[in-house]
Protein backbone atom coordinates (compact mmCIF):
# COMPACT_ATOMS: atom_id res chain seq x y z
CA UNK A 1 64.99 95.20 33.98
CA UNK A 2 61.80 93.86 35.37
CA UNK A 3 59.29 92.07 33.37
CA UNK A 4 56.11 92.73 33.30
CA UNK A 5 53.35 90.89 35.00
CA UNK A 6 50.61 91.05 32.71
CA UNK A 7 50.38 89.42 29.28
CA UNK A 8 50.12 91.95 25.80
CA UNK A 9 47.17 93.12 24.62
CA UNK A 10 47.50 90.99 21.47
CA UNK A 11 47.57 87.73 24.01
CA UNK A 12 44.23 88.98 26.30
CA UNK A 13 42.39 85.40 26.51
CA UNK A 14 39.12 87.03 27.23
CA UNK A 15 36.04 85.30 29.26
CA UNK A 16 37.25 82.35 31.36
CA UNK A 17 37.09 79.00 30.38
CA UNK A 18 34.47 78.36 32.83
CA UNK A 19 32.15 81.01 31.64
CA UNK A 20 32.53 79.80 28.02
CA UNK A 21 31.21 76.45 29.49
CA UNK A 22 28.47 77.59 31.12
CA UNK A 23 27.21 79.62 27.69
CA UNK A 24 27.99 76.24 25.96
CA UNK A 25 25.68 74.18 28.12
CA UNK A 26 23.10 76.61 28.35
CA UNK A 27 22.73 77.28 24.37
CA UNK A 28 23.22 73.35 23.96
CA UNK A 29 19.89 73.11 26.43
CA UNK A 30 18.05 75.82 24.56
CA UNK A 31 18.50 74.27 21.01
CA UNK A 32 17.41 70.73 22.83
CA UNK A 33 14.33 72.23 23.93
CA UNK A 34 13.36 74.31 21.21
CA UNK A 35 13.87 71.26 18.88
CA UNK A 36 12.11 69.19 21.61
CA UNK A 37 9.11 71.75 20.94
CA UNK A 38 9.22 73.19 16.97
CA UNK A 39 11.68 70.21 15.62
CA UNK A 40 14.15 72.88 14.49
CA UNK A 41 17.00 70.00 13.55
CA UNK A 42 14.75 67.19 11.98
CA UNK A 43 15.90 68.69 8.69
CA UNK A 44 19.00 68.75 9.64
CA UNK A 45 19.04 65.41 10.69
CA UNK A 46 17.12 64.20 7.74
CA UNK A 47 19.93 65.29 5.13
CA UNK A 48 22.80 64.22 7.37
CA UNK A 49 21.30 60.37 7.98
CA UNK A 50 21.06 60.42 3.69
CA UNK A 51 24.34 61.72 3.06
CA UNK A 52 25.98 59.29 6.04
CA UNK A 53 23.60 56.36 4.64
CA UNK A 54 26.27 54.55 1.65
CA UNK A 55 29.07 55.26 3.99
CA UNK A 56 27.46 53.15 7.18
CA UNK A 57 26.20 50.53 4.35
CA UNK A 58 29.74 50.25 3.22
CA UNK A 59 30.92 50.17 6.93
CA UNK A 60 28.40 47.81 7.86
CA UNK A 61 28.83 45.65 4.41
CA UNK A 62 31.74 43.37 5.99
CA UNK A 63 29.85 41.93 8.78
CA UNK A 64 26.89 41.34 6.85
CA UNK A 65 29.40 39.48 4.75
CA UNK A 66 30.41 37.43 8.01
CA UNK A 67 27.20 36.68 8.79
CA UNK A 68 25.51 35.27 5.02
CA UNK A 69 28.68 33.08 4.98
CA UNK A 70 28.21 31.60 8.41
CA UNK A 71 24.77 31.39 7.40
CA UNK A 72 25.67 29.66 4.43
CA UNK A 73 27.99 27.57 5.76
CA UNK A 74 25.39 26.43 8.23
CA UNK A 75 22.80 25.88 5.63
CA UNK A 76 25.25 23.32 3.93
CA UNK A 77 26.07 21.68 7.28
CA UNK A 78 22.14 21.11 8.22
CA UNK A 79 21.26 20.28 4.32
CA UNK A 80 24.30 17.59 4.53
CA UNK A 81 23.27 16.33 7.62
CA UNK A 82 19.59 15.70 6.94
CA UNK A 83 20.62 14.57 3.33
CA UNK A 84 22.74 11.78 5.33
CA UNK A 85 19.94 11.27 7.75
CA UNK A 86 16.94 11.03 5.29
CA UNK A 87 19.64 8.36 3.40
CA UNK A 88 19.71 6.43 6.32
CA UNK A 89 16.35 6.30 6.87
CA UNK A 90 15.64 5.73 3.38
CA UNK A 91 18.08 2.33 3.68
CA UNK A 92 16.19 1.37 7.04
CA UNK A 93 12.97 1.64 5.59
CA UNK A 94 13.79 -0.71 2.65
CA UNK A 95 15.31 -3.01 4.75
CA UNK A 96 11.90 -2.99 6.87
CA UNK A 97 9.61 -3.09 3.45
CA UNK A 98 11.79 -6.46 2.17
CA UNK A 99 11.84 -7.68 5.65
CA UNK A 100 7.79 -7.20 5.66
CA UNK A 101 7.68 -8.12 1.99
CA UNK A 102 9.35 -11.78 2.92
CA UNK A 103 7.56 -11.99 5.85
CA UNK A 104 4.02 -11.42 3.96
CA UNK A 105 4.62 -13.85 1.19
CA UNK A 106 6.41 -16.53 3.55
CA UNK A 107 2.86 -16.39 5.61
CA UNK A 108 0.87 -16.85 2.12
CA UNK A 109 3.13 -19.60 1.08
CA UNK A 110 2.52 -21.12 4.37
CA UNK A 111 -1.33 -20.64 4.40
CA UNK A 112 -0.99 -21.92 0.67
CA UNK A 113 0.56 -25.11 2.30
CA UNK A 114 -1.73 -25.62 5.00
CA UNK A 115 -4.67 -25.09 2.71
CA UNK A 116 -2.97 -27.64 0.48
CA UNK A 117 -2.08 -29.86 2.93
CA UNK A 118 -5.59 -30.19 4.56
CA UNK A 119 -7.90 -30.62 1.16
CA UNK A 120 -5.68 -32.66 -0.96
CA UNK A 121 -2.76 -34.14 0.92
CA UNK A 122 -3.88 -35.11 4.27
CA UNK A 123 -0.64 -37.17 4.25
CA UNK A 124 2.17 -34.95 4.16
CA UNK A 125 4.58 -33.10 6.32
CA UNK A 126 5.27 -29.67 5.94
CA UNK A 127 9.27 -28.47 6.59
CA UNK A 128 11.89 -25.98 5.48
CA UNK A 129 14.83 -25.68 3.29
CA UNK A 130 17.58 -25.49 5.64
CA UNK A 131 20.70 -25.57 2.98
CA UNK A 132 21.85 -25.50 -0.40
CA UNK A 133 23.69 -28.84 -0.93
CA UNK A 134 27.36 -27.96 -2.64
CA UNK A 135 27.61 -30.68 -5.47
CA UNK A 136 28.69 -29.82 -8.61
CA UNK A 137 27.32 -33.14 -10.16
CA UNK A 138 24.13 -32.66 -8.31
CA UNK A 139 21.04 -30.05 -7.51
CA UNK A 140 19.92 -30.82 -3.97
CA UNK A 141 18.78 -29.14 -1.05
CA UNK A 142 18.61 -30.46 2.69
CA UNK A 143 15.27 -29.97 5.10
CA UNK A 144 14.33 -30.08 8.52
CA UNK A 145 12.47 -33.65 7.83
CA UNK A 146 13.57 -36.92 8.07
CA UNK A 147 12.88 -40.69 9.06
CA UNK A 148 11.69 -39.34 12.49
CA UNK A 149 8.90 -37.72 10.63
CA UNK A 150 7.89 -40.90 8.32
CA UNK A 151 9.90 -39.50 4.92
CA UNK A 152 11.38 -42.12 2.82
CA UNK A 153 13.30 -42.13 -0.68
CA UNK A 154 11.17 -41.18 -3.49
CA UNK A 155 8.50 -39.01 -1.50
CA UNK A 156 7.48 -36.00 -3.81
CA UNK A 157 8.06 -32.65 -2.64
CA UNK A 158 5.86 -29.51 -3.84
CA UNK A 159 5.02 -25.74 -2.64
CA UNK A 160 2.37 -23.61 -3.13
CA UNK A 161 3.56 -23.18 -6.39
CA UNK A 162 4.67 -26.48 -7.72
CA UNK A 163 6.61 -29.48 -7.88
CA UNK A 164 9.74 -28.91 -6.25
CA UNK A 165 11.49 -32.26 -6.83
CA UNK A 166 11.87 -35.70 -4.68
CA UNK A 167 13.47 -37.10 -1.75
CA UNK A 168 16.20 -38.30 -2.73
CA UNK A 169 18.26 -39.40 0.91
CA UNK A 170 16.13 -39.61 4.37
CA UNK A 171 18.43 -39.08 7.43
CA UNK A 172 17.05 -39.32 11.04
CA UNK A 173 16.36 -35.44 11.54
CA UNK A 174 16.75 -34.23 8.22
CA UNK A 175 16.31 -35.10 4.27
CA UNK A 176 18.32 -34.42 1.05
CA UNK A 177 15.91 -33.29 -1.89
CA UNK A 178 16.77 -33.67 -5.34
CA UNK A 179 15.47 -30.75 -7.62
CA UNK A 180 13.60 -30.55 -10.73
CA UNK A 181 16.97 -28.53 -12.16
CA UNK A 182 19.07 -31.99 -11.30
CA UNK A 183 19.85 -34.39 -14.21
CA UNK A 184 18.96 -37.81 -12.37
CA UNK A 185 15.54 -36.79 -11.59
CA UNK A 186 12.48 -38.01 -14.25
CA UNK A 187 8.93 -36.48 -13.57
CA UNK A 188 6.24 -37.62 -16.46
CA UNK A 189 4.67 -34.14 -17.52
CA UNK A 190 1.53 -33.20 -19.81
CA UNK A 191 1.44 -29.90 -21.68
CA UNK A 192 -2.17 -28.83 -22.27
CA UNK A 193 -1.99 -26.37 -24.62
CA UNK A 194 -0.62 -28.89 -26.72
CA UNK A 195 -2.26 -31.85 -25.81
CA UNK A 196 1.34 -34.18 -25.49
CA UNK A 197 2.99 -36.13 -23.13
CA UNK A 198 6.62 -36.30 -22.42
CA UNK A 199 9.25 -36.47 -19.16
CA UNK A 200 11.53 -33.47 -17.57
CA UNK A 201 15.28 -33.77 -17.17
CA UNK A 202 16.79 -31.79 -15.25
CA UNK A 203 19.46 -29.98 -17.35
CA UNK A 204 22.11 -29.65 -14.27
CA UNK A 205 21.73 -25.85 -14.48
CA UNK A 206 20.08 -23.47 -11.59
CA UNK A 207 16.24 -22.85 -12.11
CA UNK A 208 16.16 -25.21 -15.28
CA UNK A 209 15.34 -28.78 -17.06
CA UNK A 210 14.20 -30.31 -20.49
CA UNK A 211 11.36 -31.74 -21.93
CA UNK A 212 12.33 -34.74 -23.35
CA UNK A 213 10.41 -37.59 -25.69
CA UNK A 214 7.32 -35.26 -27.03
CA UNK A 215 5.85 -35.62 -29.69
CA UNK A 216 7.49 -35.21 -33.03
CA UNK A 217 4.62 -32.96 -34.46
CA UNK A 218 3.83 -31.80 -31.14
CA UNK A 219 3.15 -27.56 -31.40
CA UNK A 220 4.89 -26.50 -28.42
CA UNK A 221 5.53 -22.51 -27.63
CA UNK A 222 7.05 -20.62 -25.61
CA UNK A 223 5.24 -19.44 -22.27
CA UNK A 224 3.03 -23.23 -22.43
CA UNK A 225 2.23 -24.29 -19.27
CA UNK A 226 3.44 -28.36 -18.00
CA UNK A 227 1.77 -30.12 -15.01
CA UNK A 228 2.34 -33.59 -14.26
CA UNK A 229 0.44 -36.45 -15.82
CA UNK A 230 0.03 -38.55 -12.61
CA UNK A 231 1.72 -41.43 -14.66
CA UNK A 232 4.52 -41.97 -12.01
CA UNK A 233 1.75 -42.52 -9.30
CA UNK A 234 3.75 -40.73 -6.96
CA UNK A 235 2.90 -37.28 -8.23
CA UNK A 236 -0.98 -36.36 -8.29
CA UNK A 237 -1.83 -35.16 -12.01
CA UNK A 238 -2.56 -31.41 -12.45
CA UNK A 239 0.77 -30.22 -10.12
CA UNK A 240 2.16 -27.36 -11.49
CA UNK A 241 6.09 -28.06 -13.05
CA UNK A 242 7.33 -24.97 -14.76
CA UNK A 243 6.95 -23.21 -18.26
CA UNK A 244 8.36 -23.84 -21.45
CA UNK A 245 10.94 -20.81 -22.13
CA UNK A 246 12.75 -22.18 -25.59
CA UNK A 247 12.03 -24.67 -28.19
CA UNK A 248 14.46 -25.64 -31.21
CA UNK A 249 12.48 -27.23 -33.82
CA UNK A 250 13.60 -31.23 -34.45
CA UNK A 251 16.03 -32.13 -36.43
CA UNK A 252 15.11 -35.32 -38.97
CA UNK A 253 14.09 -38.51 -36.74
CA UNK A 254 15.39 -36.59 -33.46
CA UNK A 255 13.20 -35.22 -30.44
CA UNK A 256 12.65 -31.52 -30.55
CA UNK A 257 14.74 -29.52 -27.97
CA UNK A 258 12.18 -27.95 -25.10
CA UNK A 259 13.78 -26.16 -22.25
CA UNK A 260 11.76 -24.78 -19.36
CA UNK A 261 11.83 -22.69 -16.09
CA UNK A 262 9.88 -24.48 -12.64
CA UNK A 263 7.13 -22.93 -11.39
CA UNK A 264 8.46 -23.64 -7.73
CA UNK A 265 11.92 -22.38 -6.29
CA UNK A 266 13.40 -22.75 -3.03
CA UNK A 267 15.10 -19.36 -3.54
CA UNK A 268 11.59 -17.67 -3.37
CA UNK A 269 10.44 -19.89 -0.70
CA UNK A 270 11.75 -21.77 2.01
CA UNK A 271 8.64 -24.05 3.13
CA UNK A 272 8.23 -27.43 1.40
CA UNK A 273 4.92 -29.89 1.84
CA UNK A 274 6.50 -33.79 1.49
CA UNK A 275 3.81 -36.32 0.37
CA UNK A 276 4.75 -39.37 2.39
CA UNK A 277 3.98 -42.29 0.40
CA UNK A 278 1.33 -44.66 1.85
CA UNK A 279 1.16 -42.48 4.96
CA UNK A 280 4.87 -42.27 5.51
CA UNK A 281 5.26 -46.30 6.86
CA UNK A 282 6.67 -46.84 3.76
CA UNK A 283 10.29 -46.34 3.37
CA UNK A 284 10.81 -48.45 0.00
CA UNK A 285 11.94 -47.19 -2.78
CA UNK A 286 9.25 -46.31 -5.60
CA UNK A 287 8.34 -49.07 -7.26
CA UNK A 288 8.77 -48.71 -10.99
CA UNK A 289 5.76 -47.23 -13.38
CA UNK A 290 4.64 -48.46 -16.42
CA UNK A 291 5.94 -46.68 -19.48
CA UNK A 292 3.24 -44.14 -21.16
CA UNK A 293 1.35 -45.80 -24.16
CA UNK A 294 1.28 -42.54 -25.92
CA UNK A 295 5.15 -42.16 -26.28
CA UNK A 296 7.51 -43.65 -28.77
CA UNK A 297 8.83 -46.94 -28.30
CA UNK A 298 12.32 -45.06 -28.57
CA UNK A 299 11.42 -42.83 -25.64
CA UNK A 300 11.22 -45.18 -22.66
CA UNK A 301 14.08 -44.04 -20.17
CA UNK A 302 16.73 -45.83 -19.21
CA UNK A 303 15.71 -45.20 -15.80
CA UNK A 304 13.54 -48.13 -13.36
CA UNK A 305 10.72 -45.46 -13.41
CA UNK A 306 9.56 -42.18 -15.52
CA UNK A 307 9.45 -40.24 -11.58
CA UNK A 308 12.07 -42.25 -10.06
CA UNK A 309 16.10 -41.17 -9.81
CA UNK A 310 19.24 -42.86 -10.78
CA UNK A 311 21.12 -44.48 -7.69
């Protein structure tokens, strides 16, 4: 039996694929154009864009995710950074502000010295500290002065701010000094708020001596000012020594207890004006000074003069 050539009428595919192309295309181009002319779809396109808005949010919500976290995570970087920076900066700037701050008062301490030097010690050499001298029996320092420069034993050495303390050891080049704080060194002192008379010890402690043989019924506070008395005749009267910082009332026939701070310190400042004795062409030792008439018999020290130090 021979089959037949054609398909069944229930199969007939109708136009061509072709043709239903063409009528495609052509009603695709004449819905472009008439919405190109009247807007036919805006509607259309209006109510789809609302109804697909949440789902491209939600579509779009994992990158924008992504990108405020690497934002973030940058933020933190350049916050850390300039943090570190701005601490950095901050440490070089106070390292420039002490550096100018030392620099500014070791120029007024110097100016103070020249100033000093020219009206009221003609004769005198100014130096520096150059070292701390490590004695535990003993509060000295070392400068860059010595015999070369005419310094002998027993020259006086101030600042701008005070009485530093005496030359206690002249080498060629250099000098030891023997501070106000050290227990062999006697400087006659007058308080004038108080009107009295005594003599520092040093009390072997940093930045610190006593007043010793005052007055009995002397009134002496705390915060009263001591400059010297001139009685050694090494140290001119008026210098500045220090201020009284404790007192502890006398017990019966014993010298009230007076501890004060000195108005000069090496720590603060490094230059030093020497008086040189007699011009510096002296290199004797002092020569002792007679005792003060105002102070008890029972006060005289032991030492060969009230400025002088113990060998």
């Amino acid at each position: 039996m021979a089959l037949s050539q054609s398909p069944p009428a229930f199969f007939r595919q109708g136009l061509s694929a072709r043709i239903k192309l063409a009528i495609a295309l052509t009603a695709a181009i004449a819905v472009m154009q008439l919405d190109r002319r009247f807007e036919i779809a805006s509607p259309l396109r209006l109510g789809v864009s609302v109804i697909l808005y949440p789902v491209t949010e939600a579509l779009l919500m994992p990158r924008d995710l992504a990108y405020w976290a690497g934002e973030r995570l940058q933020s933190v970087s350049q916050l850390a950074n300039e943090i570190e920076r701005l601490r950095d900066q901050e440490t070089n700037n106070a390292q420039s502000l002490l550096l100018v701050n030392q620099l500014r008062s070791d120029n007024e301490n110097l100016r103070n010295l020249l100033n000093l030097k020219s009206s009221a010690f003609p004769e005198s050499k100014a130096g520096e500290v150059r070292a701390s001298l490590k004695d535990g029996l003993a509060r000295k320092v070392l400068i860059n002065l010595g015999q070369d420069q005419g310094l002998s034993v027993g020259d006086p050495v101030i600042n701008s701010d005070g009485v530093v303390g005496q030359v206690s050891r002249v080498f060629p080049l250099t000098a030891e000094i023997r501070l106000l704080s050290d227990e062999q060194l006697f400087v006659p002192i007058f308080l004038p708020s108080s009107g009295v008379r005594g003599i520092t010890q040093g009390s072997g402690q940093a930045d610190q001596f006593r007043v010793r043989y005052v007055n009995l019924a002397a009134e002496i506070e705390e915060g009263d000012k001591i400059v010297t008395s001139g009685l050694d005749g090494l140290y001119p009267a008026g210098l500045a020594v220090g201020r009284v910082s404790l007192v502890v009332p006398a017990a019966q026939g014993q010298f009230p207890t007076v501890i004060a701070i000195p108005a000069a310190s090496v720590a603060r400042y490094k230059e030093v004006l020497v008086i040189l004795r007699n011009g510096g062409a002296d290199n004797t030792p002092p020569a002792p000074v007679a005792s003060d008439t105002n102070l008890p018999s029972s006060s005289t020290p032991t030492t060969p003069g009230a400025a002088t130090q113990r060998p």
